[in-house]
PDB file of N, CA and C in Angstrom:
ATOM      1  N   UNK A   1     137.306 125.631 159.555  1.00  0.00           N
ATOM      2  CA  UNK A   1     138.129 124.939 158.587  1.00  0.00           C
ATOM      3  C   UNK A   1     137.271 123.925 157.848  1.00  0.00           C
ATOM      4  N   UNK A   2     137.498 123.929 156.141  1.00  0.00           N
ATOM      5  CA  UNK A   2     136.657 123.007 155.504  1.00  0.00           C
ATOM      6  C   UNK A   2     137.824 122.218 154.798  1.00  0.00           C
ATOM      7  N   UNK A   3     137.239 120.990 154.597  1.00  0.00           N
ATOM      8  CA  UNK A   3     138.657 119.818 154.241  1.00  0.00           C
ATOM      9  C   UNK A   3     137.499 119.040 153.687  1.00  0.00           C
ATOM     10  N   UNK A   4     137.797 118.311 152.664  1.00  0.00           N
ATOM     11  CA  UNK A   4     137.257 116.855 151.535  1.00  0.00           C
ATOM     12  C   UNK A   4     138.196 116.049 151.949  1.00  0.00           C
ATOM     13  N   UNK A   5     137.348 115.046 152.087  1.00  0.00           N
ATOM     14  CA  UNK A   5     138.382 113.843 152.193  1.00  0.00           C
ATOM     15  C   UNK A   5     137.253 112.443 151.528  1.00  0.00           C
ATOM     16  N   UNK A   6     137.813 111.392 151.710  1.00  0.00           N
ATOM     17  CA  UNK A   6     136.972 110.236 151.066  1.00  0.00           C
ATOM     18  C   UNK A   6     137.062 109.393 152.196  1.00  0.00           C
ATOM     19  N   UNK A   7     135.565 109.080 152.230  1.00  0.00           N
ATOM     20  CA  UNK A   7     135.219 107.652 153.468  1.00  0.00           C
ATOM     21  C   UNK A   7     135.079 106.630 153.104  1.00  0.00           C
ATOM     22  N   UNK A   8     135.898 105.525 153.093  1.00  0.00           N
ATOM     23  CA  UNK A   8     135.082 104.175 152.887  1.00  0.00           C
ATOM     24  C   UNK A   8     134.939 103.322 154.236  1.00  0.00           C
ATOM     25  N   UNK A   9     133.645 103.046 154.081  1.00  0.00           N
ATOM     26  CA  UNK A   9     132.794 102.553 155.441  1.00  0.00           C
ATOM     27  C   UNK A   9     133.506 100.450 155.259  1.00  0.00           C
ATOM     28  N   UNK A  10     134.173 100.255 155.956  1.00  0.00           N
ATOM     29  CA  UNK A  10     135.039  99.102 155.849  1.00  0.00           C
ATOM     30  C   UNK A  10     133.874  98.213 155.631  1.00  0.00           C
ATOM     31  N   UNK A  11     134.178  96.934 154.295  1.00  0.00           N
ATOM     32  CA  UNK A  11     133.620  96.162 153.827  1.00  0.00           C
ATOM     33  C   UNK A  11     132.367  96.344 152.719  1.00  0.00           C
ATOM     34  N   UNK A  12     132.544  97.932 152.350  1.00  0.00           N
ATOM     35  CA  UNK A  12     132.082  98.608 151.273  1.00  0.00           C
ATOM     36  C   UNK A  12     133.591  98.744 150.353  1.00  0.00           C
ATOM     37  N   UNK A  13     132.615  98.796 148.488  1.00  0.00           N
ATOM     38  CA  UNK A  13     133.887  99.132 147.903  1.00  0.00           C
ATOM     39  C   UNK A  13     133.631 100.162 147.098  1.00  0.00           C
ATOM     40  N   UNK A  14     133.189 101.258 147.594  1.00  0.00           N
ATOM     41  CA  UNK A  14     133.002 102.573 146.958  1.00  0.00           C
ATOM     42  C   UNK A  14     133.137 103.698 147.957  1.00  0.00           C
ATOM     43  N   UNK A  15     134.031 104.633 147.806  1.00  0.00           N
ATOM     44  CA  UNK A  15     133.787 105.811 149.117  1.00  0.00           C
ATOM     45  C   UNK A  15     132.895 106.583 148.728  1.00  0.00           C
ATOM     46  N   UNK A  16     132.737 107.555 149.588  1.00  0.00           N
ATOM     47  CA  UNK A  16     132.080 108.568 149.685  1.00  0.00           C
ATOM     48  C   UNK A  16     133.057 109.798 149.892  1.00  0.00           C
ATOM     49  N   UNK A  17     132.293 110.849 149.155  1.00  0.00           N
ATOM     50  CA  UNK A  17     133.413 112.087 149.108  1.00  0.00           C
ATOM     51  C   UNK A  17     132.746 112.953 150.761  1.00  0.00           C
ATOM     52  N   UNK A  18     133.486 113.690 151.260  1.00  0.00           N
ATOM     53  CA  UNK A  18     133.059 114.365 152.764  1.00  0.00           C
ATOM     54  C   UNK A  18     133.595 115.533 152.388  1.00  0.00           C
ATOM     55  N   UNK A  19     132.701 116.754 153.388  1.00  0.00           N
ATOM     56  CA  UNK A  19     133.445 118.044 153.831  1.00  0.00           C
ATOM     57  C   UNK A  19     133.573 117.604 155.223  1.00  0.00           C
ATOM     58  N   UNK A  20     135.303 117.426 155.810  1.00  0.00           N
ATOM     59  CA  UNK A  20     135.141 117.738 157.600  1.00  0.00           C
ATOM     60  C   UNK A  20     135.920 119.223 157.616  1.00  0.00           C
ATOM     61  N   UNK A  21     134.257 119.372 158.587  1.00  0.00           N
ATOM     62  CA  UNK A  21     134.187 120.538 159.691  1.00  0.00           C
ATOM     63  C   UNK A  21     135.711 121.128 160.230  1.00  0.00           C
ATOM     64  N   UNK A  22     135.956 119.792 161.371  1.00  0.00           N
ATOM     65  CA  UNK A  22     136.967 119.843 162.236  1.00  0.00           C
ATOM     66  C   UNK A  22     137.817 118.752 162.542  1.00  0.00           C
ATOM     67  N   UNK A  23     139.008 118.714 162.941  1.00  0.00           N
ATOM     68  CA  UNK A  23     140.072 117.449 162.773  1.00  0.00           C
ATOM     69  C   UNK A  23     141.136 117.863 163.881  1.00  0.00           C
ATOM     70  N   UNK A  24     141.036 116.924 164.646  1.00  0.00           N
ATOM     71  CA  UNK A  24     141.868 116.819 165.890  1.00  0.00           C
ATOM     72  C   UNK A  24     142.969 115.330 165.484  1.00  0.00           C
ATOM     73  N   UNK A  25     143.927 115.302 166.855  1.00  0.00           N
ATOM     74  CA  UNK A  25     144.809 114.163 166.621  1.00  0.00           C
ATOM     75  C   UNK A  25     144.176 113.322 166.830  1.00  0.00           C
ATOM     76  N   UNK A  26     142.773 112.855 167.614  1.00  0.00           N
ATOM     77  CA  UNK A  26     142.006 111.456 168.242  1.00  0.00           C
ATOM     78  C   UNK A  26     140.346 111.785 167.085  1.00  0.00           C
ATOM     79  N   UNK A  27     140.517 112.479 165.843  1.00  0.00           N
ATOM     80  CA  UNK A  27     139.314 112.319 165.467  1.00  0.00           C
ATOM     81  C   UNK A  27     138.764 113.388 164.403  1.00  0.00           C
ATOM     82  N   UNK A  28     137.590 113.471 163.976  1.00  0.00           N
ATOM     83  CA  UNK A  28     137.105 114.344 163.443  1.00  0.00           C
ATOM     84  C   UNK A  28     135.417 113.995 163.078  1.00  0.00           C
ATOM     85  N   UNK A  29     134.645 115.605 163.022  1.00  0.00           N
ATOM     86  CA  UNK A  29     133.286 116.008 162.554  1.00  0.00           C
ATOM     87  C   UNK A  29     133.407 116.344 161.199  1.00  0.00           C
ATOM     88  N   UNK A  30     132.670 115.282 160.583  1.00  0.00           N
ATOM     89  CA  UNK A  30     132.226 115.707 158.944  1.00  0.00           C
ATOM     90  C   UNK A  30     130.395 115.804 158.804  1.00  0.00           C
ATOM     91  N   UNK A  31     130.384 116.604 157.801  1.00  0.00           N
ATOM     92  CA  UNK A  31     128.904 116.357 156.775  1.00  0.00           C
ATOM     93  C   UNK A  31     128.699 114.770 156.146  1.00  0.00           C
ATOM     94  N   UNK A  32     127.879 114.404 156.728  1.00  0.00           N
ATOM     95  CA  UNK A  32     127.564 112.996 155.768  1.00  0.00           C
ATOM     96  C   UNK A  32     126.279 112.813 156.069  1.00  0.00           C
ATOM     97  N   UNK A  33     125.638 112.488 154.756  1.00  0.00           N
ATOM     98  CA  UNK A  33     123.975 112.222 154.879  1.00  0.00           C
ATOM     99  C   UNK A  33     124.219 110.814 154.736  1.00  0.00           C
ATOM    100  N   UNK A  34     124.990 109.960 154.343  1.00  0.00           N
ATOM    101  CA  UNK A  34     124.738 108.240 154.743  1.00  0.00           C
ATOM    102  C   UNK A  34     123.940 107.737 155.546  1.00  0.00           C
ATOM    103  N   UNK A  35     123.539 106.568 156.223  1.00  0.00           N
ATOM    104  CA  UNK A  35     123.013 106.101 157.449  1.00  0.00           C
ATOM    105  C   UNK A  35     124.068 105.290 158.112  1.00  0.00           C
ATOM    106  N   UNK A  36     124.751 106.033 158.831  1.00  0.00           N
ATOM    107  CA  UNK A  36     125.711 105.274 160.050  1.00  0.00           C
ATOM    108  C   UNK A  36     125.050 104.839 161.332  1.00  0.00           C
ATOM    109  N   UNK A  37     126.021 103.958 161.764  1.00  0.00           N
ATOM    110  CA  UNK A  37     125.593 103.730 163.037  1.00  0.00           C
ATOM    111  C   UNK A  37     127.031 103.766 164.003  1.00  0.00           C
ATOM    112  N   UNK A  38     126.981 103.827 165.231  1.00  0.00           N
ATOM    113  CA  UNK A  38     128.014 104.079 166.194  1.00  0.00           C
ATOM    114  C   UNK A  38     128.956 102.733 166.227  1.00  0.00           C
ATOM    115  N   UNK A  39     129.962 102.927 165.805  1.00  0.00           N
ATOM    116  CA  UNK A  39     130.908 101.597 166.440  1.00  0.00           C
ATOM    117  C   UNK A  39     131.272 101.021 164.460  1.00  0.00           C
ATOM    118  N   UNK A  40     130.428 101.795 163.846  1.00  0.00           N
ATOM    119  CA  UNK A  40     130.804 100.905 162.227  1.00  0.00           C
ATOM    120  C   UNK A  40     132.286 101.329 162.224  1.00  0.00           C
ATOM    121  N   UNK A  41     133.295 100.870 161.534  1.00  0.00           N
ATOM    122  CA  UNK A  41     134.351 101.133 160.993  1.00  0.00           C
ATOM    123  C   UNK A  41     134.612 101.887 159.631  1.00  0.00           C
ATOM    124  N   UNK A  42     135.061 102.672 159.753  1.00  0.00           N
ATOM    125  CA  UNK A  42     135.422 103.599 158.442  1.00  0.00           C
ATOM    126  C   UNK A  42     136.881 103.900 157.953  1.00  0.00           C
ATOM    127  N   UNK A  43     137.154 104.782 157.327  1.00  0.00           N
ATOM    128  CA  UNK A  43     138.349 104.613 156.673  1.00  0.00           C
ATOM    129  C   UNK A  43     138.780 106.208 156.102  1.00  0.00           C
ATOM    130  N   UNK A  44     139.364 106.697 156.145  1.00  0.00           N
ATOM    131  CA  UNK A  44     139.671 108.180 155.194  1.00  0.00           C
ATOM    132  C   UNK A  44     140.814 108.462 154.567  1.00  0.00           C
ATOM    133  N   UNK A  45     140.779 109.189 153.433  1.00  0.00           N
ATOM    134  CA  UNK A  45     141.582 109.108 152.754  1.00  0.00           C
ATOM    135  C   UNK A  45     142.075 110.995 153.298  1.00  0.00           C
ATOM    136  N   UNK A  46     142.949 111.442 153.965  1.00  0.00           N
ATOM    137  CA  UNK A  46     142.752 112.664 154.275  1.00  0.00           C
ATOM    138  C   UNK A  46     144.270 113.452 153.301  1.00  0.00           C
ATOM    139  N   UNK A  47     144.265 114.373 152.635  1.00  0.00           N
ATOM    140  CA  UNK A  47     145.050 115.028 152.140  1.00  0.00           C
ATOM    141  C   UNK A  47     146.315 115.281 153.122  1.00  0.00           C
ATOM    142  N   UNK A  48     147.832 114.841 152.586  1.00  0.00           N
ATOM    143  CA  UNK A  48     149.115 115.164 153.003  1.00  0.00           C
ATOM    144  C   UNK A  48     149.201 114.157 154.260  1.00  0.00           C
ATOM    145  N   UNK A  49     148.250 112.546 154.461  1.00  0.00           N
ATOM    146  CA  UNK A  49     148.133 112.239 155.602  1.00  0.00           C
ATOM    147  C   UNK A  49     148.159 110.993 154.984  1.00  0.00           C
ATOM    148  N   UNK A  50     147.116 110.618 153.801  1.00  0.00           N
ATOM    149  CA  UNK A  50     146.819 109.184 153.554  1.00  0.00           C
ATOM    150  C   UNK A  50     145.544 108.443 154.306  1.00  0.00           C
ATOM    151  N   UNK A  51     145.803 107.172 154.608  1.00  0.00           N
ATOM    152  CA  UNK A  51     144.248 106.357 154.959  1.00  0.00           C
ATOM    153  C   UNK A  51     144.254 105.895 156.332  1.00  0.00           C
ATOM    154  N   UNK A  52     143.652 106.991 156.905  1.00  0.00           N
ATOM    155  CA  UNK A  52     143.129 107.175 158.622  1.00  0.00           C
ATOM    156  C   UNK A  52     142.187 106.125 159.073  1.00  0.00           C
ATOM    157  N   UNK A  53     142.166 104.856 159.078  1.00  0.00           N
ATOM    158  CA  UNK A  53     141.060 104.243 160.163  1.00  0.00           C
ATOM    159  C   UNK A  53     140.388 105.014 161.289  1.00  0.00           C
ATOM    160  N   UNK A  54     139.331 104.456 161.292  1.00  0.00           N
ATOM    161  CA  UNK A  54     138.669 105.105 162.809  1.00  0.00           C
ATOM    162  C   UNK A  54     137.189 104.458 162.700  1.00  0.00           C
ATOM    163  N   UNK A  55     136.758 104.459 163.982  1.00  0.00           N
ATOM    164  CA  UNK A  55     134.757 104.602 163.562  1.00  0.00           C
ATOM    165  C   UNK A  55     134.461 105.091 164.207  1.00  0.00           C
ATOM    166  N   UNK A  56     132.529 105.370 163.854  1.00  0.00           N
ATOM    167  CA  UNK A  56     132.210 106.493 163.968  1.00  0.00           C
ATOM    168  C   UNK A  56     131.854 106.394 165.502  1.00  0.00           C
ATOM    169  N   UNK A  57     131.750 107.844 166.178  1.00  0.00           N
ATOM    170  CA  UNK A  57     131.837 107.678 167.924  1.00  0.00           C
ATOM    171  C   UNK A  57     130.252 108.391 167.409  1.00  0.00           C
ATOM    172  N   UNK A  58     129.787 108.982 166.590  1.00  0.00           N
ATOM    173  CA  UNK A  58     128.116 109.523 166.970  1.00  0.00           C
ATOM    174  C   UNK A  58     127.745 110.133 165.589  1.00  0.00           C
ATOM    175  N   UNK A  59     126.196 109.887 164.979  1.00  0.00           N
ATOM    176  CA  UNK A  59     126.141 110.863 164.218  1.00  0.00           C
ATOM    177  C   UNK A  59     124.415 110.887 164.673  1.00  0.00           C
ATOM    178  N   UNK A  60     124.575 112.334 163.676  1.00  0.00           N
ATOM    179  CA  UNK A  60     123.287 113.254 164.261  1.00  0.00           C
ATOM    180  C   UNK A  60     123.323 113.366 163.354  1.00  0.00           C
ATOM    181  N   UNK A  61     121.745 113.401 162.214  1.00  0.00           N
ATOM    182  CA  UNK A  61     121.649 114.065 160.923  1.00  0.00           C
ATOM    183  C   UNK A  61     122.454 114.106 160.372  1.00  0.00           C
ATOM    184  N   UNK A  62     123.058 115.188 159.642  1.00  0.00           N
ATOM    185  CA  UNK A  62     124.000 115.586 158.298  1.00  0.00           C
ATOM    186  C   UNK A  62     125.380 114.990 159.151  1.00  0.00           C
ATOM    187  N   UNK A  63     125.629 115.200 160.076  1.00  0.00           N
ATOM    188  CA  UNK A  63     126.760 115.307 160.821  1.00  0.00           C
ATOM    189  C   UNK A  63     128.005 113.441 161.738  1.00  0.00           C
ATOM    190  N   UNK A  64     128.833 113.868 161.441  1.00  0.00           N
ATOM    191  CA  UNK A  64     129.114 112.123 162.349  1.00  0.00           C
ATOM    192  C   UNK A  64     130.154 112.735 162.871  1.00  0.00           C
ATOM    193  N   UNK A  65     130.646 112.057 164.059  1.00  0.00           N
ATOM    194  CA  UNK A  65     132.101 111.894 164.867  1.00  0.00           C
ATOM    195  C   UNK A  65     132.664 111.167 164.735  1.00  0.00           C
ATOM    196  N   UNK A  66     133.966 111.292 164.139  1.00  0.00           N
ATOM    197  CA  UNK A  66     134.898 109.676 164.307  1.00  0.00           C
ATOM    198  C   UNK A  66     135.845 109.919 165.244  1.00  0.00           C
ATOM    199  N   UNK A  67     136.097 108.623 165.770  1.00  0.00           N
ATOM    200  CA  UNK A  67     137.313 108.345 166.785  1.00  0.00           C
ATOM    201  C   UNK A  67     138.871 107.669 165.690  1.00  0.00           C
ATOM    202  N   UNK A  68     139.567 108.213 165.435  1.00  0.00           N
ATOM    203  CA  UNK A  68     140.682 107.771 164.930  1.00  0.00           C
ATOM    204  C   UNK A  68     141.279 106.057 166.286  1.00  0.00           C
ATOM    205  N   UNK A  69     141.749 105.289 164.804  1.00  0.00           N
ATOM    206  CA  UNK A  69     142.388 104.425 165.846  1.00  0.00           C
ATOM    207  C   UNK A  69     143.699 104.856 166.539  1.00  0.00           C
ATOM    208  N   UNK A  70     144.463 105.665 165.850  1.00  0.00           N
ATOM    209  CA  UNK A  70     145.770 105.888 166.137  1.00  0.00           C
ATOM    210  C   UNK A  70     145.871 107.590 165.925  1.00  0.00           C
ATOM    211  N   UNK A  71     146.331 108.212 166.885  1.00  0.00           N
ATOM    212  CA  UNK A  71     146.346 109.866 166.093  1.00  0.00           C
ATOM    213  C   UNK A  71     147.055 109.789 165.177  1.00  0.00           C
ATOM    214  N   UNK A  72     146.532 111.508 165.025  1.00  0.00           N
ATOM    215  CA  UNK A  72     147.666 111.807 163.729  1.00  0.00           C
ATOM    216  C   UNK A  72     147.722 113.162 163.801  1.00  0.00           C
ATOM    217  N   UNK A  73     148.619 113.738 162.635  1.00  0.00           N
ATOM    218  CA  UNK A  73     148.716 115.171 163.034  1.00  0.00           C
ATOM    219  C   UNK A  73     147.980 116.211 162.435  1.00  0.00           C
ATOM    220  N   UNK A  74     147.190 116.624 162.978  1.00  0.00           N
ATOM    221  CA  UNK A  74     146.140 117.716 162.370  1.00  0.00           C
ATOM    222  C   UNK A  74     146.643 118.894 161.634  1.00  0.00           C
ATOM    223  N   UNK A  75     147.911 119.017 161.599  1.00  0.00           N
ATOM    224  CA  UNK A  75     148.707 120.252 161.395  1.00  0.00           C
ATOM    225  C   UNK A  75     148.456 119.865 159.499  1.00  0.00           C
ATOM    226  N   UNK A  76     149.326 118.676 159.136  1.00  0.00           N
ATOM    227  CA  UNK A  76     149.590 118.145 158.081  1.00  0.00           C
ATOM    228  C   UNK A  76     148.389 117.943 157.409  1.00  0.00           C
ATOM    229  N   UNK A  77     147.103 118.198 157.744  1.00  0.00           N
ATOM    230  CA  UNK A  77     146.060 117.959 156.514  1.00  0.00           C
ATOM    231  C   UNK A  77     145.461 119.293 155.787  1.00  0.00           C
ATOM    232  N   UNK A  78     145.763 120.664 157.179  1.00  0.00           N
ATOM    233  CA  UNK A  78     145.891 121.917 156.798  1.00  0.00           C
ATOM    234  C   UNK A  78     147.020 122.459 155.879  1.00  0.00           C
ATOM    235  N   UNK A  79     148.339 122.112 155.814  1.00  0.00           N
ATOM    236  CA  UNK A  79     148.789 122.346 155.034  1.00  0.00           C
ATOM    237  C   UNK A  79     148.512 122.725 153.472  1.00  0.00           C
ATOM    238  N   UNK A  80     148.843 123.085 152.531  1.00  0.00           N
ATOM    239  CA  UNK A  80     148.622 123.311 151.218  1.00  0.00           C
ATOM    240  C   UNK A  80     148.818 122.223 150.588  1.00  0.00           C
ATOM    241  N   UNK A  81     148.443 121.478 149.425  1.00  0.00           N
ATOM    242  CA  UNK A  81     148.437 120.494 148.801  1.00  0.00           C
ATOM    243  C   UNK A  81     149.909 120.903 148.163  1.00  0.00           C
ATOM    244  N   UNK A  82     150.777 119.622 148.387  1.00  0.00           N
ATOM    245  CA  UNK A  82     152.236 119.730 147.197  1.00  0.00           C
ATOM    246  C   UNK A  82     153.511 120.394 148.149  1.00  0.00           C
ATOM    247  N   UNK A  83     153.130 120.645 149.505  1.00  0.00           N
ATOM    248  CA  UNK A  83     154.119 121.313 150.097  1.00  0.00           C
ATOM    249  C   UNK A  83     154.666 120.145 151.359  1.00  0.00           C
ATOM    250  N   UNK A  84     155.882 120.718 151.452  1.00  0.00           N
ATOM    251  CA  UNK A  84     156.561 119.803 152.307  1.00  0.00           C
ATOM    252  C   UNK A  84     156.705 120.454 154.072  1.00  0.00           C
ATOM    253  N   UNK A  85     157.085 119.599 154.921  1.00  0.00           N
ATOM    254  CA  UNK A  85     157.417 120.770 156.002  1.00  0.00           C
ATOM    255  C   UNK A  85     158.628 121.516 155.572  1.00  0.00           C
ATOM    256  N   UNK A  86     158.026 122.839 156.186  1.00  0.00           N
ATOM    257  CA  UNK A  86     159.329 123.841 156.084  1.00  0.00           C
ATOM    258  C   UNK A  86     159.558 124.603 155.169  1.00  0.00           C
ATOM    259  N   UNK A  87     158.489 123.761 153.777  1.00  0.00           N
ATOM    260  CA  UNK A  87     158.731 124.416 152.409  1.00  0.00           C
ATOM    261  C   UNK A  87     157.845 125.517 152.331  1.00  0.00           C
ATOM    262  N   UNK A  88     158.322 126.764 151.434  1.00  0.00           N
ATOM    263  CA  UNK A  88     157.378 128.089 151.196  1.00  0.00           C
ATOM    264  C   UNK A  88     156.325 127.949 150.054  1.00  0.00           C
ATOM    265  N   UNK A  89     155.464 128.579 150.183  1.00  0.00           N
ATOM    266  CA  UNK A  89     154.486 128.586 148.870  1.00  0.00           C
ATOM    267  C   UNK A  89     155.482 129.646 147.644  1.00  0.00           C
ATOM    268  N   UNK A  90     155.986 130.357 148.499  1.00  0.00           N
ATOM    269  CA  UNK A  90     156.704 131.769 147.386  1.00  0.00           C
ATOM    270  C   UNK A  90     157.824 130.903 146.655  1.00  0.00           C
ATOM    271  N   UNK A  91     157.883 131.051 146.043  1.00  0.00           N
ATOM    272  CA  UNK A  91     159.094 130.864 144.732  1.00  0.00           C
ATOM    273  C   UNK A  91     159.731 132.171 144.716  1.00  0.00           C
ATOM    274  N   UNK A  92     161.267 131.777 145.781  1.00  0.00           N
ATOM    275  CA  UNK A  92     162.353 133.004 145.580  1.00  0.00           C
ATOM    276  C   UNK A  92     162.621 133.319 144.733  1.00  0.00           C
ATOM    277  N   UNK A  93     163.100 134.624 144.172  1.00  0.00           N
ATOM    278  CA  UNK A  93     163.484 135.269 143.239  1.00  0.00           C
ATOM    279  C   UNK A  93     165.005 136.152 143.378  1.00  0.00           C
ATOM    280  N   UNK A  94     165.904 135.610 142.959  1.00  0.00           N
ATOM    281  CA  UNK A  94     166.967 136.356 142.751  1.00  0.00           C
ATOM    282  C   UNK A  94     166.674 137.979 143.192  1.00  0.00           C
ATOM    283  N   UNK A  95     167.697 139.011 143.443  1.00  0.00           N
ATOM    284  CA  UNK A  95     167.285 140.394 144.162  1.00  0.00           C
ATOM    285  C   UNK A  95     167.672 140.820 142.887  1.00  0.00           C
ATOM    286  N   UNK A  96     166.442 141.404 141.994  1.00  0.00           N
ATOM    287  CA  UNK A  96     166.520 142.063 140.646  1.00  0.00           C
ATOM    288  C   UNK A  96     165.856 143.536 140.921  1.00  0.00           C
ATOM    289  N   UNK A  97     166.326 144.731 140.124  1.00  0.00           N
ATOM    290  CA  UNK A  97     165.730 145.978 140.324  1.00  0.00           C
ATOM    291  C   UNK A  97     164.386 145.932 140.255  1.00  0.00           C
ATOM    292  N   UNK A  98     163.625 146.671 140.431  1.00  0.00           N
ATOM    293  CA  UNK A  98     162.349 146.836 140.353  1.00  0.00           C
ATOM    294  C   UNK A  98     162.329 147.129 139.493  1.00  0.00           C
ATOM    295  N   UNK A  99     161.650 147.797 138.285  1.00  0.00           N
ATOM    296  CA  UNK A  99     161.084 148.070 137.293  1.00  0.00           C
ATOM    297  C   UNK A  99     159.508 148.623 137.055  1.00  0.00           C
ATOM    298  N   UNK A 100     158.891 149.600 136.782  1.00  0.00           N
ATOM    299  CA  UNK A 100     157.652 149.745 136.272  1.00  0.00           C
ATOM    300  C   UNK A 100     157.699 150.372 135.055  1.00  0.00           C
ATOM    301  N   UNK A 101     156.432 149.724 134.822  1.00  0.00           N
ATOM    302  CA  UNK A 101     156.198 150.539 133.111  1.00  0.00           C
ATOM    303  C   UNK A 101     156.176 152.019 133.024  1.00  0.00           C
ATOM    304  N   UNK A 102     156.760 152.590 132.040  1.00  0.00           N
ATOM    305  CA  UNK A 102     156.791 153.973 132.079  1.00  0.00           C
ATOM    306  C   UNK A 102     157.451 154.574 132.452  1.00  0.00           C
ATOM    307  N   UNK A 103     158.330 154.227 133.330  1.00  0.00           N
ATOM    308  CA  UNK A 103     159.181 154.475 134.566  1.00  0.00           C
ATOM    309  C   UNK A 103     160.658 154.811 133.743  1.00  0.00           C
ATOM    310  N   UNK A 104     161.138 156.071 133.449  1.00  0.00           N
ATOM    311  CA  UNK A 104     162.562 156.346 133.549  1.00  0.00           C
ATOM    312  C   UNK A 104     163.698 156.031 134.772  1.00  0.00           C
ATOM    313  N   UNK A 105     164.479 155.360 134.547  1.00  0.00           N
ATOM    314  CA  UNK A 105     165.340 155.292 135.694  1.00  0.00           C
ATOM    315  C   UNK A 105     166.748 155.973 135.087  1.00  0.00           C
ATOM    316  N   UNK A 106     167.521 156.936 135.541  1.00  0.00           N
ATOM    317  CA  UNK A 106     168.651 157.477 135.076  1.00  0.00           C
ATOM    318  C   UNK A 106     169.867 157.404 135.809  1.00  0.00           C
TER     319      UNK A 106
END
């Protein structure tokens, strides 16, 4: 699973745009070439979720771990952008005949 989200590293006033990897209720692995260190405080802006506190529990190269302060639900950032729970992507359609071009119907 690939997800963008925006980091701002608390007491900075510019984010940074992210791809995370992976996203659990206590956290998540993103791509970030920044220079972090363990224990900084960060911030995310995550789609269908809003602004996640957490800091970072480890980073390695390209890569960091954050610890969320509070979970949340991992379900809701997979979702589709604009959809609600429960709601369909399909737009019902009244039960109309079929039709094709060319097509005699008698």
């Amino acid at each position: 699973m690939l997800l963008q989200a925006t980091m701002l590293v608390v007491g900075e006033t510019e984010g940074s745009l992210l791809r995370i990897r992976n996203i659990s209720a206590g956290g998540l692995m993103a791509d970030c070439t920044l220079p972090l260190a363990t224990g900084q405080e960060v911030e995310f802006d995550i789609r269908n979720i809003g602004a996640v506190p957490g800091r970072i529990a480890w980073a390695d190269g390209q890569r960091i771990g954050v610890a969320f302060d509070a979970p949340i639900d991992p379900q809701l950032a997979r979702k589709p952008v604009g959809t609600k729970t429960g709601e369909s992507m399909l737009v019902r359609r009244p039960n109309l005949p079929v039709r094709r071009p060319g097509l005699r119907i008698e």
